[in-house]
C-alpha atoms as a PDB file:
ATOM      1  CA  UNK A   1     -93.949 -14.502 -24.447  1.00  0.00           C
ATOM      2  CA  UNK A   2     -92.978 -11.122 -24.091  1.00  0.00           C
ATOM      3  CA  UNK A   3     -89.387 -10.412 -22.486  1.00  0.00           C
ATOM      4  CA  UNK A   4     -89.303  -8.215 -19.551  1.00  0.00           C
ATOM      5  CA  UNK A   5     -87.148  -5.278 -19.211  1.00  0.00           C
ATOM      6  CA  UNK A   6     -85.439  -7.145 -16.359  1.00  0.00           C
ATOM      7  CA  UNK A   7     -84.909  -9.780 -18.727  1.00  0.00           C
ATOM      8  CA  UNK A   8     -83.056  -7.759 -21.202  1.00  0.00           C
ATOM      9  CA  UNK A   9     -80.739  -6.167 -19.003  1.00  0.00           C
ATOM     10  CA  UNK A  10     -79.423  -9.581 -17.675  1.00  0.00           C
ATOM     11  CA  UNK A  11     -79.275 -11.321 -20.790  1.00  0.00           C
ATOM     12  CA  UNK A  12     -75.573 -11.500 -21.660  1.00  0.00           C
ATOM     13  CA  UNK A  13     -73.881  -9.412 -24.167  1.00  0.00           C
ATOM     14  CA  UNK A  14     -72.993 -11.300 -27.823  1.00  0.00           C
ATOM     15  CA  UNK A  15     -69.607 -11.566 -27.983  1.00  0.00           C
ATOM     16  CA  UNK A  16     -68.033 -10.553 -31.469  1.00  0.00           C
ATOM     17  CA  UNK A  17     -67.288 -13.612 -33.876  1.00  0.00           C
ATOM     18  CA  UNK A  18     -63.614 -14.676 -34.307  1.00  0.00           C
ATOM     19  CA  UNK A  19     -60.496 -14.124 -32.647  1.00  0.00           C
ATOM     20  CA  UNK A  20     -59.688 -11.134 -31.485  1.00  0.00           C
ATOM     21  CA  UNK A  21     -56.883  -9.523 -32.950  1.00  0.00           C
ATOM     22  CA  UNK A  22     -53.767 -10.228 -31.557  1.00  0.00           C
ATOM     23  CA  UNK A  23     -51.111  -7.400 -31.466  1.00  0.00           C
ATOM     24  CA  UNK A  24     -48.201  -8.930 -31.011  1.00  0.00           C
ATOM     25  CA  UNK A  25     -49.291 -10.679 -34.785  1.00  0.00           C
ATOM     26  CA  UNK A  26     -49.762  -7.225 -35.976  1.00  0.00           C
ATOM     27  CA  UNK A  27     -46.172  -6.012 -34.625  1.00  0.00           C
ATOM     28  CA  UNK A  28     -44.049  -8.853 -35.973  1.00  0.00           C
ATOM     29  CA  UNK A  29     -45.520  -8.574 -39.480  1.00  0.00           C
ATOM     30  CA  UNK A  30     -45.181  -4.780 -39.626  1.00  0.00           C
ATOM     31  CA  UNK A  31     -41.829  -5.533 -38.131  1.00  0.00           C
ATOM     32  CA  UNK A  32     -40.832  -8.215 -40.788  1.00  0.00           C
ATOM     33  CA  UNK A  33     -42.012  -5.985 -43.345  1.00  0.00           C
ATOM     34  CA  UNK A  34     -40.129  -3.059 -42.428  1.00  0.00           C
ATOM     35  CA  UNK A  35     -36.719  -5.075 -42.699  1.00  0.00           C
ATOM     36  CA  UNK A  36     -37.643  -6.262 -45.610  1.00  0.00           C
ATOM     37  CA  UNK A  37     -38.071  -3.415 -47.290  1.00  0.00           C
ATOM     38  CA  UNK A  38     -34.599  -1.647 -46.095  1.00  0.00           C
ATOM     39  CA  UNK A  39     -33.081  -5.221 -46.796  1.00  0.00           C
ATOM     40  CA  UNK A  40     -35.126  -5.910 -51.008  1.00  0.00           C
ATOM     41  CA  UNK A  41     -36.705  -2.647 -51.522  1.00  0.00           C
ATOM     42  CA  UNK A  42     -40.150  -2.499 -52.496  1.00  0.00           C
ATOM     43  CA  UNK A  43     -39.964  -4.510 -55.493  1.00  0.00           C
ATOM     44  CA  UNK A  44     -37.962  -7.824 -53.565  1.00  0.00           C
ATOM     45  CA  UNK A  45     -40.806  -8.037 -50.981  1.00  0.00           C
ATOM     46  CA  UNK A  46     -43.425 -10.157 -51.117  1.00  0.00           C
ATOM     47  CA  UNK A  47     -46.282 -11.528 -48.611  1.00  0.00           C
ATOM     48  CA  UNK A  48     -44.890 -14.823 -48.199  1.00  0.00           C
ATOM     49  CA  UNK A  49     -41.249 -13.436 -47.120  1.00  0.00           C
ATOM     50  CA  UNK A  50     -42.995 -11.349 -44.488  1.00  0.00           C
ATOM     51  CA  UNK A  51     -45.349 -14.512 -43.371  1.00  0.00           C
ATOM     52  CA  UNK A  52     -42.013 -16.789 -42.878  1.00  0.00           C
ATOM     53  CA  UNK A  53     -40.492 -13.848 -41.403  1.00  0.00           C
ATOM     54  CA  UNK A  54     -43.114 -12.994 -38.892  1.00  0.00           C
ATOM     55  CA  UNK A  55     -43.608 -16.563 -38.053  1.00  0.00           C
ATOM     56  CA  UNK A  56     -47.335 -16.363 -39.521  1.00  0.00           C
ATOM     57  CA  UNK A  57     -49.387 -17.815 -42.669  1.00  0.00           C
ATOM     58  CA  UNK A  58     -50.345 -15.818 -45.512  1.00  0.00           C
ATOM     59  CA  UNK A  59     -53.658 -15.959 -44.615  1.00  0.00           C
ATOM     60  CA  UNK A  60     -53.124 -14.070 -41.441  1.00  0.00           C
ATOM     61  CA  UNK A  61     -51.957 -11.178 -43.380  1.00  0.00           C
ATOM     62  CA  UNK A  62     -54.511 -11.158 -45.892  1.00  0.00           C
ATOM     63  CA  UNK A  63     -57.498 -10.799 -43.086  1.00  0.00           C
ATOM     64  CA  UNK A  64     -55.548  -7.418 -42.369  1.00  0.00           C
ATOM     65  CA  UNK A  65     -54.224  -5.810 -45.036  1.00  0.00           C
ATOM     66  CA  UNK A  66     -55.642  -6.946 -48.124  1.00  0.00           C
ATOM     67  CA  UNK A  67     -52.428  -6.726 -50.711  1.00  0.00           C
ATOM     68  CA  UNK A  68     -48.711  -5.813 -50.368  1.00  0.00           C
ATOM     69  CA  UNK A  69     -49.426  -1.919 -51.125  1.00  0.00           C
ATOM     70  CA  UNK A  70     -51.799  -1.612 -47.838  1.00  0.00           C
ATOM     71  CA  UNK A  71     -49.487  -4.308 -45.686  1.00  0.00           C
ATOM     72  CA  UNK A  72     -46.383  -1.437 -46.617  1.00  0.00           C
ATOM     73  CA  UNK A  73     -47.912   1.867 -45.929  1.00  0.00           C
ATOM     74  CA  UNK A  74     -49.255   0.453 -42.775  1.00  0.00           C
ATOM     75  CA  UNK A  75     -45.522  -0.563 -42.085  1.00  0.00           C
ATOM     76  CA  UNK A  76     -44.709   3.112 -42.981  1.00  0.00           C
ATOM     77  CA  UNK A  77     -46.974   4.661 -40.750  1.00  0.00           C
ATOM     78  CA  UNK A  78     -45.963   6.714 -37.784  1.00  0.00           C
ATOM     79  CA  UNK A  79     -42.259   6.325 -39.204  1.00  0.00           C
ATOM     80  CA  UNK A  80     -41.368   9.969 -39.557  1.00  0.00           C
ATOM     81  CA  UNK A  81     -42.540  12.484 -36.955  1.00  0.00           C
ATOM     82  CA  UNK A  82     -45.350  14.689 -36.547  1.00  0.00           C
ATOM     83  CA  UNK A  83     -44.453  18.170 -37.759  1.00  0.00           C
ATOM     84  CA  UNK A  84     -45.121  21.267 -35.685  1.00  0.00           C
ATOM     85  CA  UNK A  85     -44.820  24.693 -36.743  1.00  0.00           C
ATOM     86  CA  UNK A  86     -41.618  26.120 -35.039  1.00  0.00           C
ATOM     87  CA  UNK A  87     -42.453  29.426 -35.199  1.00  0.00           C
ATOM     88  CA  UNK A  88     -39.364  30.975 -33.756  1.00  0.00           C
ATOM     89  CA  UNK A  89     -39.179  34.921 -34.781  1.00  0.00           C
ATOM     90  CA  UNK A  90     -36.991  34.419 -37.304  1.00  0.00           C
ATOM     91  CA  UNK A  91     -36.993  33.359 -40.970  1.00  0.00           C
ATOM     92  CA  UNK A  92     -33.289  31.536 -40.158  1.00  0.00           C
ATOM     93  CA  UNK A  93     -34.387  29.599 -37.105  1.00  0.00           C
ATOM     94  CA  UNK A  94     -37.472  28.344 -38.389  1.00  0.00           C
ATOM     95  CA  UNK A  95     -36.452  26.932 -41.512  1.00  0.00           C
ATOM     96  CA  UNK A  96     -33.224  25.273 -39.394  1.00  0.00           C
ATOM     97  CA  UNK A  97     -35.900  24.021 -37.011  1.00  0.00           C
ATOM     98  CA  UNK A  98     -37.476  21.896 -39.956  1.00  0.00           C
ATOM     99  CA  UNK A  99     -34.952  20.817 -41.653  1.00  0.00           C
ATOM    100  CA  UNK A 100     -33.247  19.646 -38.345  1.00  0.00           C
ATOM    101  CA  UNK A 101     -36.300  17.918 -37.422  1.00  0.00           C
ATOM    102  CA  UNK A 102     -36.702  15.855 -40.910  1.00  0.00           C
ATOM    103  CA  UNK A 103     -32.691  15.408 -40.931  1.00  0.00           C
ATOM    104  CA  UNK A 104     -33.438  13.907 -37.948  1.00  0.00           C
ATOM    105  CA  UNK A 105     -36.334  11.641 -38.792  1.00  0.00           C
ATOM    106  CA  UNK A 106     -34.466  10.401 -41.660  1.00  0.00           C
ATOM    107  CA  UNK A 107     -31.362   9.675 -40.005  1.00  0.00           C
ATOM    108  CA  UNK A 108     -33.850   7.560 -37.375  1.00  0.00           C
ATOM    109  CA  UNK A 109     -33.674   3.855 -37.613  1.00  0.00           C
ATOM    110  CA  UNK A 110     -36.489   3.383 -40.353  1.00  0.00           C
ATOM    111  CA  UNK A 111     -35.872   6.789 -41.297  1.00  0.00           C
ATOM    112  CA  UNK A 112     -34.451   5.467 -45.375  1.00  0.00           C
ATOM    113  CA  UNK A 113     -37.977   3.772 -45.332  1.00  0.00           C
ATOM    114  CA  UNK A 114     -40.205   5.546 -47.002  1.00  0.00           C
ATOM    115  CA  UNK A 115     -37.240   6.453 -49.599  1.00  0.00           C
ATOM    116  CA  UNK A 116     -37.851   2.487 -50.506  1.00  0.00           C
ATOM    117  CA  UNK A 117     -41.259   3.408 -52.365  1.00  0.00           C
ATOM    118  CA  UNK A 118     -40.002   6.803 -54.435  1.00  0.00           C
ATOM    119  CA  UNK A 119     -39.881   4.674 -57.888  1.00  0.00           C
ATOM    120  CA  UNK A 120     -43.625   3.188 -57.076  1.00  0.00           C
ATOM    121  CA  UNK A 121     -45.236   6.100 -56.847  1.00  0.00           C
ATOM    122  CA  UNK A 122     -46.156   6.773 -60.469  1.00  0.00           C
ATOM    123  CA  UNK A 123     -47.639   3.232 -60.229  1.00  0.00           C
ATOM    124  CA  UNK A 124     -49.283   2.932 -57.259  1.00  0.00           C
ATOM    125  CA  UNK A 125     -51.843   5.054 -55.588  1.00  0.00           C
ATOM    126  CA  UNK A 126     -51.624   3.726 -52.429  1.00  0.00           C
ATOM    127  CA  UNK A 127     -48.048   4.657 -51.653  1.00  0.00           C
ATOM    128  CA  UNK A 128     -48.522   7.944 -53.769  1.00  0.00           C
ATOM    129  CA  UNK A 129     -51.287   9.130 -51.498  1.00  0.00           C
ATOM    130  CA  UNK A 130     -49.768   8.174 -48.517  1.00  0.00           C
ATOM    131  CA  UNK A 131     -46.303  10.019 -49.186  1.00  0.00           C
ATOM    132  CA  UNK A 132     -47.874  12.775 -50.227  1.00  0.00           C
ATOM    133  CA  UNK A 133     -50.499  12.825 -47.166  1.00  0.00           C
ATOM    134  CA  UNK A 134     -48.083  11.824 -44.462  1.00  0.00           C
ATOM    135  CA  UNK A 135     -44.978  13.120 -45.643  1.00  0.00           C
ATOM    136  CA  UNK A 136     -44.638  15.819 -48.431  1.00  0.00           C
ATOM    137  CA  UNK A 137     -48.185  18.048 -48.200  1.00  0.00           C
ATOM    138  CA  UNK A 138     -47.667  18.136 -43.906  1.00  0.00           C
ATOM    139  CA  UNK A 139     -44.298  19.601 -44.076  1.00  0.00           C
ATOM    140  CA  UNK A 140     -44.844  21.802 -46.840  1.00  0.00           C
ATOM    141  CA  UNK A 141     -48.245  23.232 -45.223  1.00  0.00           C
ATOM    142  CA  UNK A 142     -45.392  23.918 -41.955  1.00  0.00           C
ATOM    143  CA  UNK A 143     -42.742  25.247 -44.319  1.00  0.00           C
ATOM    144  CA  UNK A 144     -45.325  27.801 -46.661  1.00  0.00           C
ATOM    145  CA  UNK A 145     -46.244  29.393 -43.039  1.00  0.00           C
ATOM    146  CA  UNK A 146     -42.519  30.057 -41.921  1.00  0.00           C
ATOM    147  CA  UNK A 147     -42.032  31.477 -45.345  1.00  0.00           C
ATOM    148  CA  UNK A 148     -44.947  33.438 -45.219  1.00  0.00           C
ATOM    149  CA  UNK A 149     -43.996  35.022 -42.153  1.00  0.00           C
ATOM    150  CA  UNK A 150     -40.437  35.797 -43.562  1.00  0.00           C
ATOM    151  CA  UNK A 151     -42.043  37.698 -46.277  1.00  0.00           C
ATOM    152  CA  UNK A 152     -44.175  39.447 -44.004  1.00  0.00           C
ATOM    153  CA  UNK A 153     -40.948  40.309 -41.775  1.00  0.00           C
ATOM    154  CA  UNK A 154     -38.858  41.298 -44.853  1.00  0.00           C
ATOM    155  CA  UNK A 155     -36.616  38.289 -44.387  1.00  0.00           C
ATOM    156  CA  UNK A 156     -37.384  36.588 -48.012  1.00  0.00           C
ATOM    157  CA  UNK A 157     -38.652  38.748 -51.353  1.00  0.00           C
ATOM    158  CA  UNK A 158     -42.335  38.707 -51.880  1.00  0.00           C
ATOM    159  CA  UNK A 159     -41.563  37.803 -55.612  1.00  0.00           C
ATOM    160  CA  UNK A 160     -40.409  33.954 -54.716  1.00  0.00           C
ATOM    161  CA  UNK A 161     -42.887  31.241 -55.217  1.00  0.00           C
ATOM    162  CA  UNK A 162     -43.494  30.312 -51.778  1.00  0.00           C
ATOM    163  CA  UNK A 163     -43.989  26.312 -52.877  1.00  0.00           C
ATOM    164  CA  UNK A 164     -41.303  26.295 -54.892  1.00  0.00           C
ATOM    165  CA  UNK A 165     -38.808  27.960 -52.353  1.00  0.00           C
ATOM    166  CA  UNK A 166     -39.576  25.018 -50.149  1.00  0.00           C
ATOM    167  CA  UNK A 167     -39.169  22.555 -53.118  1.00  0.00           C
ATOM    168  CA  UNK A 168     -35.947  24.320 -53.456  1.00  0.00           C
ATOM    169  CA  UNK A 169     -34.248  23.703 -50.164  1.00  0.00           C
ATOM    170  CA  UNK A 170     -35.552  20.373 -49.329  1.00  0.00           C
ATOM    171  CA  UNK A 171     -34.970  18.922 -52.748  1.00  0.00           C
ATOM    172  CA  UNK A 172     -31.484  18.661 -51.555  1.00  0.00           C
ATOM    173  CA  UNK A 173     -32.062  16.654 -48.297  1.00  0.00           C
ATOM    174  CA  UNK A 174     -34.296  14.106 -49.939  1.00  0.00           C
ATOM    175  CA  UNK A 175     -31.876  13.439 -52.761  1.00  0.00           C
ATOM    176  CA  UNK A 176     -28.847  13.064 -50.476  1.00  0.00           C
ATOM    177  CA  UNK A 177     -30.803  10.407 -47.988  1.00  0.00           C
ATOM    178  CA  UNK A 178     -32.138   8.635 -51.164  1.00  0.00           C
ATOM    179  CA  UNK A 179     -28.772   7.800 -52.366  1.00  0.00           C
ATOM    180  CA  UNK A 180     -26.353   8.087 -50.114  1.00  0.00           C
ATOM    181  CA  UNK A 181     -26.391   5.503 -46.724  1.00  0.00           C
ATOM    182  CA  UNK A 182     -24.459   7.949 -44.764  1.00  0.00           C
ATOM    183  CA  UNK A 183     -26.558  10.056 -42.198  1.00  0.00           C
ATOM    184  CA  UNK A 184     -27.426  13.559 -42.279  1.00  0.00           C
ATOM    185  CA  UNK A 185     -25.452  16.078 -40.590  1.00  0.00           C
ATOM    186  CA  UNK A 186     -25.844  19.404 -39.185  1.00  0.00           C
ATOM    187  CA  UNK A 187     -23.788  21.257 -40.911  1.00  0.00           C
ATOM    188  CA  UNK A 188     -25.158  19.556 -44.107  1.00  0.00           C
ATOM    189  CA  UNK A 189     -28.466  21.032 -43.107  1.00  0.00           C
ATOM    190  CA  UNK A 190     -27.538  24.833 -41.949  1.00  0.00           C
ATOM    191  CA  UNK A 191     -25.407  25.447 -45.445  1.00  0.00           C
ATOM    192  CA  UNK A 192     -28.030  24.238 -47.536  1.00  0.00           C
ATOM    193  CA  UNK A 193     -30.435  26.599 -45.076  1.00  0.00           C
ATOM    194  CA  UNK A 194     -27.626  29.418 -45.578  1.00  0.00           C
ATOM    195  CA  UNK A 195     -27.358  28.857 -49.455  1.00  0.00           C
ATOM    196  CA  UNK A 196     -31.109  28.790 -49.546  1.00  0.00           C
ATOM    197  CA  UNK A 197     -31.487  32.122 -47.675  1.00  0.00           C
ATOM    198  CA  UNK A 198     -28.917  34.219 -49.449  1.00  0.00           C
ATOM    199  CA  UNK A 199     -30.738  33.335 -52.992  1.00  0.00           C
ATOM    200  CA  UNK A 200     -34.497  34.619 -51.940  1.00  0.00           C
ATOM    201  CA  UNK A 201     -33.065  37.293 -49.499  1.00  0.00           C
ATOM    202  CA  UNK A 202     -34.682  41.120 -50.039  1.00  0.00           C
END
């Protein structure tokens, strides 16, 4: 027999097969992974530390993220901040405005994260595409259009290598907070800004 339209419309919806994912699982295994990885480094962790961390079996990790690479750039994500272009007026205040800005996400509580994955990246694509994705290419696409606009302005020579003029400055920065557990400063940030500007300057 044919089923009515009336029929169809009070049938009850399928509900999707298995559990449905719980959050707070998510959260604690992120979570456990994120210590982890400040606490062994990349190369210490391991899916059954995280699992007896989080209070969860293997298994339950493995349905989400399906080896240690994707489990630690999902632990990664969302640690730094969104970049916005400052866009100030002024060569100076712009560049300040950045570097303040990732100063400041690195000096954040998971801010040495990502820092834990710098000798994997020749090895891994995983981690290489997301620090270049979610970390280096946003920040540089910010920095080339401040620079850019100093050139335009007659703040910066027209001769510099934009790419390389940001490579320049926040070379500095990134070394420092890879090495050294001490957090960022201001003053660390405007000299190397200062130094920066006097060597392109017109």
């Amino acid at each position: 027999m044919a089923t009515t339209s009336s029929e169809k419309q009070s049938a009850p919806a399928r509900r999707p097969r298995g559990r449905p994912r719980d959050p707070r699982v998510e959260g604690a295994v992120l979570g456990a992974t994120r210590e982890l990885l400040l606490d062994r480094g990349y190369g210490g962790l391991t899916i059954a530390a995280v699992a007896d961390m989080a209070g969860v079996g293997k298994g339950t990790i493995y349905l989400r993220w399906p080896d240690k690479e994707s489990l630690v750039v999902g632990a990664l994500a969302a640690v730094w901040s969104r970049v916005d272009d400052p866009d100030t007026g002024a060569l100076r205040d712009d560049l300040l405005t950045l570097m303040i800005g990732l100063m400041r996400d690195v000096n954040g509580r998971d801010g040495r994260l990502p820092f834990e994955i710098l000798p994997e990246l020749q090895r891994s694509g995983a981690l290489r595409a997301y620090w270049n994705n979610e970390i280096a290419r946003p920040r540089a696409v910010v920095a080339l259009d401040c620079l850019s606009r100093g050139v335009e302005r007659g703040e910066m020579r027209a001769d510099v290598d934009p790419m390389q003029a940001w490579q320049l400055l926040a070379s500095p920065l990134v070394a420092v907070a890879a090495v050294d557990d001490k957090k960022l400063s201001t003053q660390q940030v405007t000299a190397w800004v200062d130094i920066f500007l006097r060597g392109v300057a017109p």
